[in-house]
N, C-alpha and C. Protein backbone atom coordinates (compact mmCIF):
# COMPACT_ATOMS: atom_id res chain seq x y z
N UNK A 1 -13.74 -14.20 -18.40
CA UNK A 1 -13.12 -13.90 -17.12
C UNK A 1 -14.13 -13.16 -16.25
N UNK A 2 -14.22 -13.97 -15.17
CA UNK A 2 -14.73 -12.91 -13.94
C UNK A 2 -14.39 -12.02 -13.26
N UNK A 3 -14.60 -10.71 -13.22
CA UNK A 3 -14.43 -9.42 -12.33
C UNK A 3 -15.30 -9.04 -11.61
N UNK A 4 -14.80 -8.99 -10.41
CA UNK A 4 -15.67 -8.11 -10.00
C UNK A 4 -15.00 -6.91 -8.80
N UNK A 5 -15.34 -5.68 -8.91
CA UNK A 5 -15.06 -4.52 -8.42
C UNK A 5 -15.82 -3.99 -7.14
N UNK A 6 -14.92 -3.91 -5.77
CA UNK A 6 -15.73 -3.24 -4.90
C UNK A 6 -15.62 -2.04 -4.94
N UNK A 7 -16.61 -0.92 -5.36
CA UNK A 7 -16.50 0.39 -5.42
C UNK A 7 -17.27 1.68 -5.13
N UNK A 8 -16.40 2.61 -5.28
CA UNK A 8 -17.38 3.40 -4.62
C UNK A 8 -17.32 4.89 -5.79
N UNK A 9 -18.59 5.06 -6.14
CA UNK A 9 -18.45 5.79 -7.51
C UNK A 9 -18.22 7.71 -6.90
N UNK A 10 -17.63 7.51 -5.70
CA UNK A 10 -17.58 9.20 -5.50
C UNK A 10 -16.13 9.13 -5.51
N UNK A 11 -15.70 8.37 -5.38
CA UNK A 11 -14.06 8.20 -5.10
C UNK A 11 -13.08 7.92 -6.84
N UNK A 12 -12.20 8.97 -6.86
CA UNK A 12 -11.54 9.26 -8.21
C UNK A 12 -10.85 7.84 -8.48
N UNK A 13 -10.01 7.04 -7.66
CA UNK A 13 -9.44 6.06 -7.28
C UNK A 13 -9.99 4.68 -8.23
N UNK A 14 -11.44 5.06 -7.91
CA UNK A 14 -12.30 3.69 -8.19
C UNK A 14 -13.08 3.64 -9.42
N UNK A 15 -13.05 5.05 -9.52
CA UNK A 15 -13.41 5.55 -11.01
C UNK A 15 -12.59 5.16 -12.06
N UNK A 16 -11.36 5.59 -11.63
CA UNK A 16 -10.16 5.37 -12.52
C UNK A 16 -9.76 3.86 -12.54
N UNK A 17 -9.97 3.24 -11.81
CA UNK A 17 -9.66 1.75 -11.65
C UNK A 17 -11.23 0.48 -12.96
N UNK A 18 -11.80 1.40 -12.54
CA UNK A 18 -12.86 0.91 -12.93
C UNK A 18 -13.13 1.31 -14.79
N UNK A 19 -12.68 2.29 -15.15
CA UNK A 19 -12.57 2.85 -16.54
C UNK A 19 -11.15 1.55 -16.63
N UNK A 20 -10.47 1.84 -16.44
CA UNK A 20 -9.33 0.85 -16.44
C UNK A 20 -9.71 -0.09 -17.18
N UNK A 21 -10.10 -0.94 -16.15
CA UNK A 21 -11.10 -2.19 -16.78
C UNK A 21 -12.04 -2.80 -17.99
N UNK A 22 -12.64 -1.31 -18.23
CA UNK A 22 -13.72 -1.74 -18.97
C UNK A 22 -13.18 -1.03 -20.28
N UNK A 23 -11.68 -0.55 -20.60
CA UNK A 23 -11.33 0.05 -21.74
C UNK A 23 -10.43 -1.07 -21.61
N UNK A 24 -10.12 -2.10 -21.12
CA UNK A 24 -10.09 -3.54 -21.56
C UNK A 24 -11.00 -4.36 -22.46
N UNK A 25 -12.27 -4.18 -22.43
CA UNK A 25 -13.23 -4.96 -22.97
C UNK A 25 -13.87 -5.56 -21.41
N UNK A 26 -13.62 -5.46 -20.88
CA UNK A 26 -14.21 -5.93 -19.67
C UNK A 26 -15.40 -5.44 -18.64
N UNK A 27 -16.55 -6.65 -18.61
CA UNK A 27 -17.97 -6.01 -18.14
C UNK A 27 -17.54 -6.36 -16.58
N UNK A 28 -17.20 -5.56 -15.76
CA UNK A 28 -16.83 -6.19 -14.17
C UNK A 28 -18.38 -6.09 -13.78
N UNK A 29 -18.38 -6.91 -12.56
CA UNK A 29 -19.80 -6.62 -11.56
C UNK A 29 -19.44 -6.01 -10.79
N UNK A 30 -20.33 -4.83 -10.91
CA UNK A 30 -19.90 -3.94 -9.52
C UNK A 30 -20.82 -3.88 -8.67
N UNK A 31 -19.70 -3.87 -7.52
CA UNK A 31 -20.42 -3.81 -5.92
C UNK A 31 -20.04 -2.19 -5.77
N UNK A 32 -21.39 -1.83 -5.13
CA UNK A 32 -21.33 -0.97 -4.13
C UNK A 32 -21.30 -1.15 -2.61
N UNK A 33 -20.18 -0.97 -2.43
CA UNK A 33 -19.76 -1.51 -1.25
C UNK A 33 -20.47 -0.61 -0.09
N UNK A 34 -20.45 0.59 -0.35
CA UNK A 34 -21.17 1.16 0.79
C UNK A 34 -22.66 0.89 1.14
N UNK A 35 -23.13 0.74 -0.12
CA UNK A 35 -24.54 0.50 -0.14
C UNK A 35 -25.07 -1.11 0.55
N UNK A 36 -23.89 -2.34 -0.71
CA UNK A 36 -24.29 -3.01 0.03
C UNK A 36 -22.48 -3.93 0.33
N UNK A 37 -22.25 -3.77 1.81
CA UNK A 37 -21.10 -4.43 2.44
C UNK A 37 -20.85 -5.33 2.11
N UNK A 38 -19.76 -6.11 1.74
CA UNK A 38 -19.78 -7.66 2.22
C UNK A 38 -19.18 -8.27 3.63
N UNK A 39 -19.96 -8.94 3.58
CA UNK A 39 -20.26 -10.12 4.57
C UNK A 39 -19.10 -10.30 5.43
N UNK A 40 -19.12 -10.81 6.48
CA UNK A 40 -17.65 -10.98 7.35
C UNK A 40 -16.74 -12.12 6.71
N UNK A 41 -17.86 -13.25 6.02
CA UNK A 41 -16.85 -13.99 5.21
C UNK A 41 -16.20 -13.77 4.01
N UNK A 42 -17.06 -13.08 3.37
CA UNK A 42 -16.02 -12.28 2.22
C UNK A 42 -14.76 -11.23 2.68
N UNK A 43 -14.84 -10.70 3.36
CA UNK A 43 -14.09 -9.52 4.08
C UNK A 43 -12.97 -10.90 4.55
N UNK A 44 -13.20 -11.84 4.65
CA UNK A 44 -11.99 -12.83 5.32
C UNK A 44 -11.73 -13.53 3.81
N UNK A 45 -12.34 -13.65 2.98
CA UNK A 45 -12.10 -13.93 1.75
C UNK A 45 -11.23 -12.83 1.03
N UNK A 46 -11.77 -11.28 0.83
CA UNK A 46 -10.60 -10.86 0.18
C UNK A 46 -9.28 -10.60 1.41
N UNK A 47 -9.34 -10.63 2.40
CA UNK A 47 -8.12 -10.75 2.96
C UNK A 47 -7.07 -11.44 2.49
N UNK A 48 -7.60 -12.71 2.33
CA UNK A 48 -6.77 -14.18 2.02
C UNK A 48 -6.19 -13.71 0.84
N UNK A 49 -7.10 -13.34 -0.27
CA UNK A 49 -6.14 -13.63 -1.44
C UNK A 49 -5.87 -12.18 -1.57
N UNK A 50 -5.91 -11.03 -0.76
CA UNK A 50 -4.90 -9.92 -0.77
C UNK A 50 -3.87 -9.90 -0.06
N UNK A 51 -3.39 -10.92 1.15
CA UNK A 51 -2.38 -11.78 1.67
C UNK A 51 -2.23 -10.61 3.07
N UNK A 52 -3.37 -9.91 3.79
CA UNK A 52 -2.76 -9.00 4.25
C UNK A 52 -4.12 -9.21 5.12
N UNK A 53 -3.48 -8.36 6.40
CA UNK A 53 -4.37 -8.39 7.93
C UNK A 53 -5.66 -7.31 7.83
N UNK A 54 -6.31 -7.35 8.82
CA UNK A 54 -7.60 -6.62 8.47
C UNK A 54 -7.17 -5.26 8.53
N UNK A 55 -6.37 -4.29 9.02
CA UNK A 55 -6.33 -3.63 9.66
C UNK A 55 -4.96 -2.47 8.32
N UNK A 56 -4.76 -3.66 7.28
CA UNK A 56 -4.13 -3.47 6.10
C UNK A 56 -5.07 -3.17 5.41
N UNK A 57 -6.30 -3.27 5.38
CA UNK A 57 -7.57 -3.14 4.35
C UNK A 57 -8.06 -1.36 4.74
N UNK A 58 -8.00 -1.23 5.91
CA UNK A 58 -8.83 -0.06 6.53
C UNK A 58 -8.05 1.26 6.38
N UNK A 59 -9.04 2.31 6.32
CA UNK A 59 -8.86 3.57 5.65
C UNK A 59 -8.61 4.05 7.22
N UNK A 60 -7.72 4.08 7.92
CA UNK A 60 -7.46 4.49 9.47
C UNK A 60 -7.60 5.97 9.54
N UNK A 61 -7.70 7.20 8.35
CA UNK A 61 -7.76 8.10 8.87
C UNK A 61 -9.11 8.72 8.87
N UNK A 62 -10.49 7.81 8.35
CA UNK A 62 -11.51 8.25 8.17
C UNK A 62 -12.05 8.47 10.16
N UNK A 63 -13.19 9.35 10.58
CA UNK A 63 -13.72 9.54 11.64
C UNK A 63 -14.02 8.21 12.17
N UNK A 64 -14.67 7.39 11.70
CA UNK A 64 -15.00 6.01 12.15
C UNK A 64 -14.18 5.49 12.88
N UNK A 65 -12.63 5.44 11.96
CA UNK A 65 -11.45 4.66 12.47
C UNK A 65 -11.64 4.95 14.01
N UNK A 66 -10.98 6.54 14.36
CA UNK A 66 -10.63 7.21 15.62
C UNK A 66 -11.84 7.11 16.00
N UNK A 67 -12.92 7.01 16.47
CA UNK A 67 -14.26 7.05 17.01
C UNK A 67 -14.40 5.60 18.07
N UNK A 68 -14.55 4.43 17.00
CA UNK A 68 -14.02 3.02 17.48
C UNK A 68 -12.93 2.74 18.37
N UNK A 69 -11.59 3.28 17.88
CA UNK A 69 -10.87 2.97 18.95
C UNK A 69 -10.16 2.07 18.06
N UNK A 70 -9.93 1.72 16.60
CA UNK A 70 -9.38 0.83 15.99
C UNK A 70 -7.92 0.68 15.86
N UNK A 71 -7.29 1.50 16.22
CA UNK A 71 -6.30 1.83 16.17
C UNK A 71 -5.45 0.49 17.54
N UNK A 72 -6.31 0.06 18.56
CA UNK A 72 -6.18 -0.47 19.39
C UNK A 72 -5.43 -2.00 19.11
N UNK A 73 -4.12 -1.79 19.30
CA UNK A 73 -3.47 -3.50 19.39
C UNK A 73 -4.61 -4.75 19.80
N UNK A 74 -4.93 -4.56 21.31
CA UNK A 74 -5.71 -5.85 21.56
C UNK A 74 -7.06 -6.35 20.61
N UNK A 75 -7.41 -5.32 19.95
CA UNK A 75 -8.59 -5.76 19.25
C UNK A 75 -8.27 -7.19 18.33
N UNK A 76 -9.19 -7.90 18.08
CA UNK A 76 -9.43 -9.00 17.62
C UNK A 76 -9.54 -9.04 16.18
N UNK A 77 -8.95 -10.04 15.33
CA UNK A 77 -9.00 -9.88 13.75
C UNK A 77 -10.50 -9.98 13.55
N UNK A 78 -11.50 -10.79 14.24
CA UNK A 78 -12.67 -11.06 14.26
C UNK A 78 -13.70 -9.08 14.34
N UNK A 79 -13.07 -8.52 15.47
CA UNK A 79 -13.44 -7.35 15.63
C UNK A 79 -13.25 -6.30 14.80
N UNK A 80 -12.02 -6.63 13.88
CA UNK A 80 -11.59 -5.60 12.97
C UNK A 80 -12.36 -5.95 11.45
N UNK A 81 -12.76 -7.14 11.90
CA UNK A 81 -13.90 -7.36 10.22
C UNK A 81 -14.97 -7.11 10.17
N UNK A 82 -15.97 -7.34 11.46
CA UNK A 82 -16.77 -6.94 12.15
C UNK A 82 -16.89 -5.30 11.95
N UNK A 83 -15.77 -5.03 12.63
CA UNK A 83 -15.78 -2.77 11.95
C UNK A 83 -15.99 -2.59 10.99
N UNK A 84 -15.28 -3.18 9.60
CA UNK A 84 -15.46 -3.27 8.59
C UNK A 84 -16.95 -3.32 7.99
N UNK A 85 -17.67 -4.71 8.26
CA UNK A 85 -18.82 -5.01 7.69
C UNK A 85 -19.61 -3.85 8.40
N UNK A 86 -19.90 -3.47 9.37
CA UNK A 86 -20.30 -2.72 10.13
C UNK A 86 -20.31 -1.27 9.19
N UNK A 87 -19.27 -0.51 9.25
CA UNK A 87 -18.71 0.85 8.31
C UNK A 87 -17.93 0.30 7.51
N UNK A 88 -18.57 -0.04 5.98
CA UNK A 88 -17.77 -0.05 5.30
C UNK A 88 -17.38 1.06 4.43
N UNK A 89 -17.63 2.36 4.93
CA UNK A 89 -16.71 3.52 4.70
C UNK A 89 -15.28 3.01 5.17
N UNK A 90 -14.69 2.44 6.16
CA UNK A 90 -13.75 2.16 6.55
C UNK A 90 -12.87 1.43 5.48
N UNK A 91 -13.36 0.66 4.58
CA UNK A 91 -12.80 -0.45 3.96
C UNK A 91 -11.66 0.44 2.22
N UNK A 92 -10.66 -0.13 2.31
CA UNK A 92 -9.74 0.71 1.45
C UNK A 92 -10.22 0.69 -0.11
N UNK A 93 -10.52 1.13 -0.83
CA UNK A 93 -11.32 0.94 -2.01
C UNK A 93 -9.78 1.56 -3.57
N UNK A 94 -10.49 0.85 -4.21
CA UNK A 94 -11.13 -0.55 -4.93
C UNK A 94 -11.11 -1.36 -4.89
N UNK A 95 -11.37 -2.48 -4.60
CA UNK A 95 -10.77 -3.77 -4.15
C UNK A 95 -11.36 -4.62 -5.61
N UNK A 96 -10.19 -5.31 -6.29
CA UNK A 96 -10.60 -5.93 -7.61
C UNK A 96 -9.91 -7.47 -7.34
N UNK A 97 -10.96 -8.27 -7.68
CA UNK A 97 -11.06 -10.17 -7.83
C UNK A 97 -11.27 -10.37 -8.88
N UNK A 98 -10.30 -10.95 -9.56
CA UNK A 98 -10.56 -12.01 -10.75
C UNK A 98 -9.08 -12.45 -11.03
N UNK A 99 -9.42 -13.89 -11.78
CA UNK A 99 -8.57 -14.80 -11.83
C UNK A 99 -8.30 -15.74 -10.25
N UNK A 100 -9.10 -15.88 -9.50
CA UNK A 100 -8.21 -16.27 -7.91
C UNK A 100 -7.55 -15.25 -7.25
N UNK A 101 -7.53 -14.02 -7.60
CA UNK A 101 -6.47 -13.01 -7.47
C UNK A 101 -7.15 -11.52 -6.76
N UNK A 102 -6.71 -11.09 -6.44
CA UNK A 102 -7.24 -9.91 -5.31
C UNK A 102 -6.09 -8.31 -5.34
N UNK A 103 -6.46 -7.44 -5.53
CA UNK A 103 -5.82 -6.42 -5.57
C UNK A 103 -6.42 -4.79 -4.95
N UNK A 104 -6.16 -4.35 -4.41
CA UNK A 104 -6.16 -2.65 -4.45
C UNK A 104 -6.03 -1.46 -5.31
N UNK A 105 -6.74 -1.26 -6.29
CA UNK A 105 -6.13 -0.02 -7.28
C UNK A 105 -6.02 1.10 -6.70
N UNK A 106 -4.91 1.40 -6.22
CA UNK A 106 -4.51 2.06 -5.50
C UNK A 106 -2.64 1.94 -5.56
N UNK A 107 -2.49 2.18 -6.63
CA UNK A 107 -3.28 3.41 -8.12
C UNK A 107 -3.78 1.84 -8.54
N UNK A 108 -4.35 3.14 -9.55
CA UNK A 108 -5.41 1.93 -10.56
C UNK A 108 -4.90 0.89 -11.72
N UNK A 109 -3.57 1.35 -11.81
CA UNK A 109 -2.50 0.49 -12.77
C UNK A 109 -2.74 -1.13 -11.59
N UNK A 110 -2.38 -1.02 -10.58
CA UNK A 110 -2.80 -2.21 -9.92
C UNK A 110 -3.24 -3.39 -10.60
N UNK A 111 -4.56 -3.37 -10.76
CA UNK A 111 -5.22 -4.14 -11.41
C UNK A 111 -4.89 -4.70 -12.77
N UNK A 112 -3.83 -4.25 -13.27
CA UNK A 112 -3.74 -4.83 -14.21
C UNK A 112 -2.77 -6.23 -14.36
N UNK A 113 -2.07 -6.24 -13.22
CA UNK A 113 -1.27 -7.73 -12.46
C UNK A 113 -2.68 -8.56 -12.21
N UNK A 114 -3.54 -8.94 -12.26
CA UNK A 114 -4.84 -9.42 -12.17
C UNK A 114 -5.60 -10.22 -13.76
N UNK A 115 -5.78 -9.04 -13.87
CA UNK A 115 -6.18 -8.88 -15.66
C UNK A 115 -5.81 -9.92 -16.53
């Protein structure tokens, strides 16, 4: 099985999501998402199979959010992925893929509807 984990190793969330996993038997690939983003098409990729709008992904109370102006109705789904790839401090973490399947550990039990 393929895993792979977007994460961010300062965050308890992703830690815990990520121990999760691998006290499965499971070697996930981990992304560091801050370090390195994904792409505007992935960011429209895990959208899809997390079934939810861009703006469902984003951490709205970080400085970035309010700075941008994201909060803004007219903005564009295009613009709100764009923020994303841009600061992906913004982006809601952990974000876990495998099986076709897409989730948030958040909590970290999450992931195990995946698994």
């Amino acid at each position: 099985m393929s895993v792979v984990i977007y994460h961010n190793p300062k965050c308890t969330k992703s830690r815990q999501t990520l121990a999760l996993i691998e006290a499965r038997g499971i070697e996930p690939r981990i992304v560091d998402y801050l370090s390195t983003p994904p792409s505007r098409a992935e960011l429209e990729r895990i959208l899809k199979l997390l079934k939810i709008e861009p703006r469902a992904l984003m951490r709205s109370k970080e400085p970035e959010y309010k700075r941008a102006r994201l909060d803004n109705p007219a903005l564009t789904r295009a613009a709100l992925i764009k923020a994303m790839h841009d600061h992906p401090k913004l982006i809601e973490r952990p974000i876990v893929l495998a099986n076709g399947k897409a989730v948030i550990g958040r909590p970290p039990e999450n992931v195990l509807k995946i698994l």
